[in-house]
N, C-alpha and C. Protein backbone atom coordinates (compact mmCIF):
# COMPACT_ATOMS: atom_id res chain seq x y z
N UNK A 1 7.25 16.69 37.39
CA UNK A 1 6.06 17.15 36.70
C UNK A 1 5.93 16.38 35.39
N UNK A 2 4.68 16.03 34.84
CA UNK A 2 4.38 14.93 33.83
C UNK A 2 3.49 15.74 32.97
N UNK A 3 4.33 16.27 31.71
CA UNK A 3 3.35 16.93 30.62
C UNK A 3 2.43 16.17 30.17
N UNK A 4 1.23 16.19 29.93
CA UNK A 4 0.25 15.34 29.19
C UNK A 4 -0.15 15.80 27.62
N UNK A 5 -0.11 14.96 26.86
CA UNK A 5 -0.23 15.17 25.55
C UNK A 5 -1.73 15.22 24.86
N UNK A 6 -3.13 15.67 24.98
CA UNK A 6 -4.02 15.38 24.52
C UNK A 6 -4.29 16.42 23.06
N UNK A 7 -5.35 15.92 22.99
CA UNK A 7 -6.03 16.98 21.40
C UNK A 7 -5.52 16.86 20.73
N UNK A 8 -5.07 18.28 19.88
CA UNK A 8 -4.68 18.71 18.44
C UNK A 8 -3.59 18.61 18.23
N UNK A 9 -2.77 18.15 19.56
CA UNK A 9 -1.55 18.38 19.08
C UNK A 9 -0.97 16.82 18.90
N UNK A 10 -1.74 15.69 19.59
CA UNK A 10 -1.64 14.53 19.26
C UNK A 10 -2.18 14.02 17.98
N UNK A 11 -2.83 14.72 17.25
CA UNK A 11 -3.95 14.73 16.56
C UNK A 11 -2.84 15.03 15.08
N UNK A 12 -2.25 16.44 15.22
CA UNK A 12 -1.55 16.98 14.37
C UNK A 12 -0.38 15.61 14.70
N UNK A 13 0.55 15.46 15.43
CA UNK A 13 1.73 14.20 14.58
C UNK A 13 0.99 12.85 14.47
N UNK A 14 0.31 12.63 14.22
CA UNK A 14 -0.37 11.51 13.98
C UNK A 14 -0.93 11.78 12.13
N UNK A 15 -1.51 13.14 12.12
CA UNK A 15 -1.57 13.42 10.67
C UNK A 15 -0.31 13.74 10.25
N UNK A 16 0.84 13.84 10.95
CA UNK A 16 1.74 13.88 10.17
C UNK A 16 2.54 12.88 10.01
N UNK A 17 2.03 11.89 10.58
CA UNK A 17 2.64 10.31 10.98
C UNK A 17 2.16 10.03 8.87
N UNK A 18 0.83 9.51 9.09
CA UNK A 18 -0.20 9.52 8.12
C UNK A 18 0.66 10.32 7.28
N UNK A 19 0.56 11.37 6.62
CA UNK A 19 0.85 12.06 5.31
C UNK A 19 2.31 11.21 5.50
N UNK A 20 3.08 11.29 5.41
CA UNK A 20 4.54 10.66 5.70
C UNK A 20 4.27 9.14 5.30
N UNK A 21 3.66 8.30 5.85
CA UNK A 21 2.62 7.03 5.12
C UNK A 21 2.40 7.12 3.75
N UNK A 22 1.46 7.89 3.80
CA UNK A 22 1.19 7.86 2.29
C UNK A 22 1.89 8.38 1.25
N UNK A 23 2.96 9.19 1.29
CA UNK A 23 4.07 9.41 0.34
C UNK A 23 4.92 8.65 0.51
N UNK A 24 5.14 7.83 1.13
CA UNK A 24 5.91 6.80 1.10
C UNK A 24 5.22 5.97 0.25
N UNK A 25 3.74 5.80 0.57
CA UNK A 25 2.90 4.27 0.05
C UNK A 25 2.76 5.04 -1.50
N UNK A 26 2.71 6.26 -1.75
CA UNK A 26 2.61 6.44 -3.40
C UNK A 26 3.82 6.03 -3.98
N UNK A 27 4.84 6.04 -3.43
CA UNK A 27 6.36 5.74 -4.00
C UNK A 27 6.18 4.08 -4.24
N UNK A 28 5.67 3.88 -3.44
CA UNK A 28 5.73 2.06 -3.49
C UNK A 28 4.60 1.40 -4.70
N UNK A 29 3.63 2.69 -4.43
CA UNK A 29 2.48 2.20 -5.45
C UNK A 29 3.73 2.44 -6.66
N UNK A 30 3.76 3.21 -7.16
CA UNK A 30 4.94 3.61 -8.41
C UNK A 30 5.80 2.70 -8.62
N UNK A 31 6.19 2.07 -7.92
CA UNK A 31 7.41 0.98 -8.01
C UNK A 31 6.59 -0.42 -8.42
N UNK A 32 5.29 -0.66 -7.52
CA UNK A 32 4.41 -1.95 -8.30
C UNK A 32 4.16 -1.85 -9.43
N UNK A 33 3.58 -0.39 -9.61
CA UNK A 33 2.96 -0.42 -11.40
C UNK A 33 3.95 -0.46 -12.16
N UNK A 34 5.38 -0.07 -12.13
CA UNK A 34 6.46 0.07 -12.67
C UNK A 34 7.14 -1.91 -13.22
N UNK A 35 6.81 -2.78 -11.85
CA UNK A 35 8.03 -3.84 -12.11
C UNK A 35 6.92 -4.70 -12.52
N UNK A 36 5.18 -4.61 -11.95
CA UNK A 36 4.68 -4.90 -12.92
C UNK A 36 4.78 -5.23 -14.47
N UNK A 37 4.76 -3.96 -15.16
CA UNK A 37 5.31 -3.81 -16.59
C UNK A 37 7.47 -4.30 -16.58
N UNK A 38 7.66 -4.43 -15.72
CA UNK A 38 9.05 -5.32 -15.93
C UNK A 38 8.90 -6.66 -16.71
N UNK A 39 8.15 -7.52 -15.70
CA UNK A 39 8.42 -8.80 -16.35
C UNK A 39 7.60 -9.58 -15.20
N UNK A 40 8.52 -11.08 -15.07
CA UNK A 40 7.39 -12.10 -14.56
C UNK A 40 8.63 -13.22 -13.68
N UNK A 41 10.00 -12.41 -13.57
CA UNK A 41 11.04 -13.65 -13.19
C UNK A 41 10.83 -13.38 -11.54
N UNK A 42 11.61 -14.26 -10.72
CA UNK A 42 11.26 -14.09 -9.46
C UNK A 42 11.97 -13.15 -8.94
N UNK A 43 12.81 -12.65 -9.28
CA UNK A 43 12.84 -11.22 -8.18
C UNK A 43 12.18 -10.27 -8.47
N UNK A 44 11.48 -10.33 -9.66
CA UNK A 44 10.81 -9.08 -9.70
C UNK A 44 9.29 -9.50 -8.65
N UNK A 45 8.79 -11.12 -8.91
CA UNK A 45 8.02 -10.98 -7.64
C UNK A 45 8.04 -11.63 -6.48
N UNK A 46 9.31 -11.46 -6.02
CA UNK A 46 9.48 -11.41 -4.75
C UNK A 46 9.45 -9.95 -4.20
N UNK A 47 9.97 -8.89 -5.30
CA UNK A 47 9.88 -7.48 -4.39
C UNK A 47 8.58 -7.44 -4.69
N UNK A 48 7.56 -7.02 -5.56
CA UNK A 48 6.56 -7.41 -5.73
C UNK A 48 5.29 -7.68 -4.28
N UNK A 49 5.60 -9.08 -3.73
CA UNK A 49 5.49 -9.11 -2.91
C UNK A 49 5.87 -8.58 -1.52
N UNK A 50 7.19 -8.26 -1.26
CA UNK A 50 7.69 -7.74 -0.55
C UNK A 50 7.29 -6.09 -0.61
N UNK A 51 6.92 -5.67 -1.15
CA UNK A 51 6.17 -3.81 -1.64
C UNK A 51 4.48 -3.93 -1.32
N UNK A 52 3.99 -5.73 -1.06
CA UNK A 52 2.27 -5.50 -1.14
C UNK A 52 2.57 -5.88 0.37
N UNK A 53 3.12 -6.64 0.89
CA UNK A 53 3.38 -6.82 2.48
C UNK A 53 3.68 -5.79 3.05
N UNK A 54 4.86 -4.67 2.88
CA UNK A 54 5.14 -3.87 3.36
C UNK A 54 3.43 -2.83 3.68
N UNK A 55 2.90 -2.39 2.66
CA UNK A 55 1.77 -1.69 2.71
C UNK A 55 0.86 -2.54 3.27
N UNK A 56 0.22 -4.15 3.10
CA UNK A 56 -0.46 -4.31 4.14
C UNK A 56 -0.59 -3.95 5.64
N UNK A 57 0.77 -4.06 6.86
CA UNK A 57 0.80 -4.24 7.38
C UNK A 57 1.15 -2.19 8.04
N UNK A 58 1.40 -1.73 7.24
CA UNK A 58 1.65 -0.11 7.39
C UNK A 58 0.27 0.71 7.15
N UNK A 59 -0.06 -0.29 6.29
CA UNK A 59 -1.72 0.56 6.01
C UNK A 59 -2.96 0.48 6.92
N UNK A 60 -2.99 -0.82 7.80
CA UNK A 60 -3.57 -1.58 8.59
C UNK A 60 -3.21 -0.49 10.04
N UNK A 61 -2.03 -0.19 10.41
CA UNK A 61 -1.55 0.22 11.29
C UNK A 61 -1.94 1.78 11.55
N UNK A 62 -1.75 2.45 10.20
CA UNK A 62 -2.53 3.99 10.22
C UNK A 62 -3.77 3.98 9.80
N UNK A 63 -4.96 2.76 9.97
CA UNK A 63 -6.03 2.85 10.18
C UNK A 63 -6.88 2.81 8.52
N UNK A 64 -5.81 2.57 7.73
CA UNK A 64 -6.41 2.59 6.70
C UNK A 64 -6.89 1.30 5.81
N UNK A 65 -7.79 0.66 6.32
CA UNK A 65 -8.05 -0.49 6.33
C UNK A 65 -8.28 -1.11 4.75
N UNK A 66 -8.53 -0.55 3.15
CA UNK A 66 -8.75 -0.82 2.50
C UNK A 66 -7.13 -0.34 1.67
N UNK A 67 -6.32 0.18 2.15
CA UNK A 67 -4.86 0.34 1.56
C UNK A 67 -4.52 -0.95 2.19
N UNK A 68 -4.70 -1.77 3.32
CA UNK A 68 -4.23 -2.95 3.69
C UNK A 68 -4.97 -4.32 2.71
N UNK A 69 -5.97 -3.91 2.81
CA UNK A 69 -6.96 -5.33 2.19
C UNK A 69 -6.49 -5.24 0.95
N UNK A 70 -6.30 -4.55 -0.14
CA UNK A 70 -6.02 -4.38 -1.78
C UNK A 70 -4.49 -4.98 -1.36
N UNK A 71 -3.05 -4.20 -0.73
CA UNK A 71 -2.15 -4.61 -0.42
C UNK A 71 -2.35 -6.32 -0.20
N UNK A 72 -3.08 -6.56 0.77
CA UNK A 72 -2.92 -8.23 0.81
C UNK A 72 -3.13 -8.78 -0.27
N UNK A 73 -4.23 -8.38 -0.78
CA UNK A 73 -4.77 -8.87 -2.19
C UNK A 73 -3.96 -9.30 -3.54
N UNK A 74 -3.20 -8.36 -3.29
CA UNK A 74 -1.91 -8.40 -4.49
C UNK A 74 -0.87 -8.97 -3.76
N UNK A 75 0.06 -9.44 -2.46
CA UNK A 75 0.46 -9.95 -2.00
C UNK A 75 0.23 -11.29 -2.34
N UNK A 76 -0.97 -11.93 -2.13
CA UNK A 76 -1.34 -13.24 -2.17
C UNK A 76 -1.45 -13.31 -3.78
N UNK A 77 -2.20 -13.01 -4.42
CA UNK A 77 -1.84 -12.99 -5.78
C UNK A 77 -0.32 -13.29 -6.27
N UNK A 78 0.41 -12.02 -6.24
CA UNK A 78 1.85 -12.53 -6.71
C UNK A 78 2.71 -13.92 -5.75
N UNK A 79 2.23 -13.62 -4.77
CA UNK A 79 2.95 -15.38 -4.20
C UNK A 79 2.55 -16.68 -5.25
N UNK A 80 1.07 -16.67 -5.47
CA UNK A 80 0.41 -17.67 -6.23
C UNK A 80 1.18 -17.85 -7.91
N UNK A 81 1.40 -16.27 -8.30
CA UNK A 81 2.21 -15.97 -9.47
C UNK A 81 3.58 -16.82 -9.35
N UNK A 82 4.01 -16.72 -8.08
CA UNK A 82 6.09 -17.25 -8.05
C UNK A 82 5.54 -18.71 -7.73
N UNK A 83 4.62 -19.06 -7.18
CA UNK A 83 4.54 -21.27 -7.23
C UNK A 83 3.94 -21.40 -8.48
N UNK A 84 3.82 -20.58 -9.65
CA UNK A 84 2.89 -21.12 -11.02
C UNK A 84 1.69 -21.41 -10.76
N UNK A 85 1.15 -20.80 -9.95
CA UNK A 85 -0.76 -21.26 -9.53
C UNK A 85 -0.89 -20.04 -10.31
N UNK A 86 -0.61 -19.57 -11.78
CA UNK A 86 -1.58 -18.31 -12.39
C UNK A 86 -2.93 -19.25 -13.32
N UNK A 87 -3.69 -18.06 -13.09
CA UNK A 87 -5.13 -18.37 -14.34
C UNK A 87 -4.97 -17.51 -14.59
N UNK A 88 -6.20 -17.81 -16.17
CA UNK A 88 -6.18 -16.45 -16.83
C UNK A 88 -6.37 -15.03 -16.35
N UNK A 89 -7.15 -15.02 -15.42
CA UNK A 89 -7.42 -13.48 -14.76
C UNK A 89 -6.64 -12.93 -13.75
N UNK A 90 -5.59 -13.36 -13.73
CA UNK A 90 -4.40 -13.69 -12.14
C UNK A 90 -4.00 -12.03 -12.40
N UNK A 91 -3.66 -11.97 -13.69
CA UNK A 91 -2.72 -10.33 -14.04
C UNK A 91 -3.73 -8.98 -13.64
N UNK A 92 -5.14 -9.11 -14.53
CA UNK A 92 -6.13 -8.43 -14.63
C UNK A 92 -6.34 -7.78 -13.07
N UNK A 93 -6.43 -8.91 -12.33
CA UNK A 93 -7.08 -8.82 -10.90
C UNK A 93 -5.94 -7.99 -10.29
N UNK A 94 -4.48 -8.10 -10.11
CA UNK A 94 -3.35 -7.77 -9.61
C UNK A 94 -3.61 -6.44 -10.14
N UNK A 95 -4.31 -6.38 -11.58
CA UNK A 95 -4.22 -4.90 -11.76
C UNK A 95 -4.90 -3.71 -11.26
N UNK A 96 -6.15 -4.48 -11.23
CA UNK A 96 -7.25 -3.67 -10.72
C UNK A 96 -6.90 -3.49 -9.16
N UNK A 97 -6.26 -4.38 -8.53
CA UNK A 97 -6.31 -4.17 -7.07
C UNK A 97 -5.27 -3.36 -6.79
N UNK A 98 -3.97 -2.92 -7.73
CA UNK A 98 -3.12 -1.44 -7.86
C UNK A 98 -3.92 -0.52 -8.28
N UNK A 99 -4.56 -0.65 -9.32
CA UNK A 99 -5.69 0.82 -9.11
C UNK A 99 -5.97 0.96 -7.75
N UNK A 100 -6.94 -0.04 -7.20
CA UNK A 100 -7.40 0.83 -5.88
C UNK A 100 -6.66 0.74 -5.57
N UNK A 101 -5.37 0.19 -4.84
CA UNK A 101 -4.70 0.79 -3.69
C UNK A 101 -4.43 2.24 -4.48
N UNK A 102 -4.09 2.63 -5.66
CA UNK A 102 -3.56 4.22 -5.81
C UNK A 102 -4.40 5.07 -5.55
N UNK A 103 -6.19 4.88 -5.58
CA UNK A 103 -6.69 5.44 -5.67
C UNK A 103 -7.11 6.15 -4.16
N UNK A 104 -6.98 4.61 -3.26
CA UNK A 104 -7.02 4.52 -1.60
C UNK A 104 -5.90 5.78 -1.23
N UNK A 105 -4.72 5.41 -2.05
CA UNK A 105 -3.33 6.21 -1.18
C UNK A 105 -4.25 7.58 -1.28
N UNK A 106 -4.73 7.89 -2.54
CA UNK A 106 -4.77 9.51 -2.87
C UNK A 106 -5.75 10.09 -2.66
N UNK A 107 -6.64 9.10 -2.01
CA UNK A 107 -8.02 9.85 -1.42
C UNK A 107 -7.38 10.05 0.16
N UNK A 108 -6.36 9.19 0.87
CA UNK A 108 -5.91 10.12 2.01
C UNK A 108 -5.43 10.77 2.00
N UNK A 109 -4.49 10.90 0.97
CA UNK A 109 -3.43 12.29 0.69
C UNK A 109 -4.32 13.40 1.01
N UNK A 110 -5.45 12.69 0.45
CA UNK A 110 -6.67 14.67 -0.08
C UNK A 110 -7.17 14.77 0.99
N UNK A 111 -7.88 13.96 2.15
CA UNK A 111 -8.39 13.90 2.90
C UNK A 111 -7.19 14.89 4.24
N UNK A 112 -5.88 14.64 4.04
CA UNK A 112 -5.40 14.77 4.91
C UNK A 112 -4.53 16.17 4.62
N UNK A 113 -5.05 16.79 3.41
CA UNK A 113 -4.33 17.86 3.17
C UNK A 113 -4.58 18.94 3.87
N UNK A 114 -3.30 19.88 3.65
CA UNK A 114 -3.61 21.06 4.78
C UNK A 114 -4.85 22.18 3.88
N UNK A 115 -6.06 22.50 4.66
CA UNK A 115 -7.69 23.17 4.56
C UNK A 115 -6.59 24.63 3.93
């Protein structure tokens, strides 16, 4: 006999896939804005990078398509940061694009909270 899984109840671990996502992805947001204000040597952006990759490709996956695009955004940015390709607006932009991703994480948080 072959249980079949449809509706609410696929529905429910999938939002709980998601919430689990995004407290993870606020921890990571916290850790960018954090090594951000560290400094500028390369391990700080290599994790850096390694924290905007991670969320591209996790954010993309639970459907959240603008936690991925900001994630890339700052990804490619700080790579450009570790070969010395910065301009003046290189920091500004990296910044604004951690706003939105925090703002992205916490409008699903809300979206996905329990009614």
């Amino acid at each position: 006999m072959q249980i079949r899984r449809t509706g609410p109840i696929v529905d429910f671990e999938l939002d709980e896939l998601k919430r689990e996502f995004l407290a993870e992805a606020e921890d990571k947001v916290r850790e960018i804005e954090q090594m951000l204000e560290a400094g500028r040597d390369s391990a700080t952006l290599d994790r850096l990078a390694y924290l905007a990759h991670q969320l591209k490709g996790a954010g993309g996956s639970y459907g959240y398509e603008r936690i991925s695009s900001e994630s890339a955004a700052i990804e490619k940015a700080v790579e450009r940061m570790a070969r010395g390709e910065t301009d003046d607006g290189i920091e500004a932009r990296i910044q604004q694009h951690v706003v939105n991703l925090r703002e992205e994480v916490q409008r699903g948080a809300r979206e996905l909270a329990p009614q």
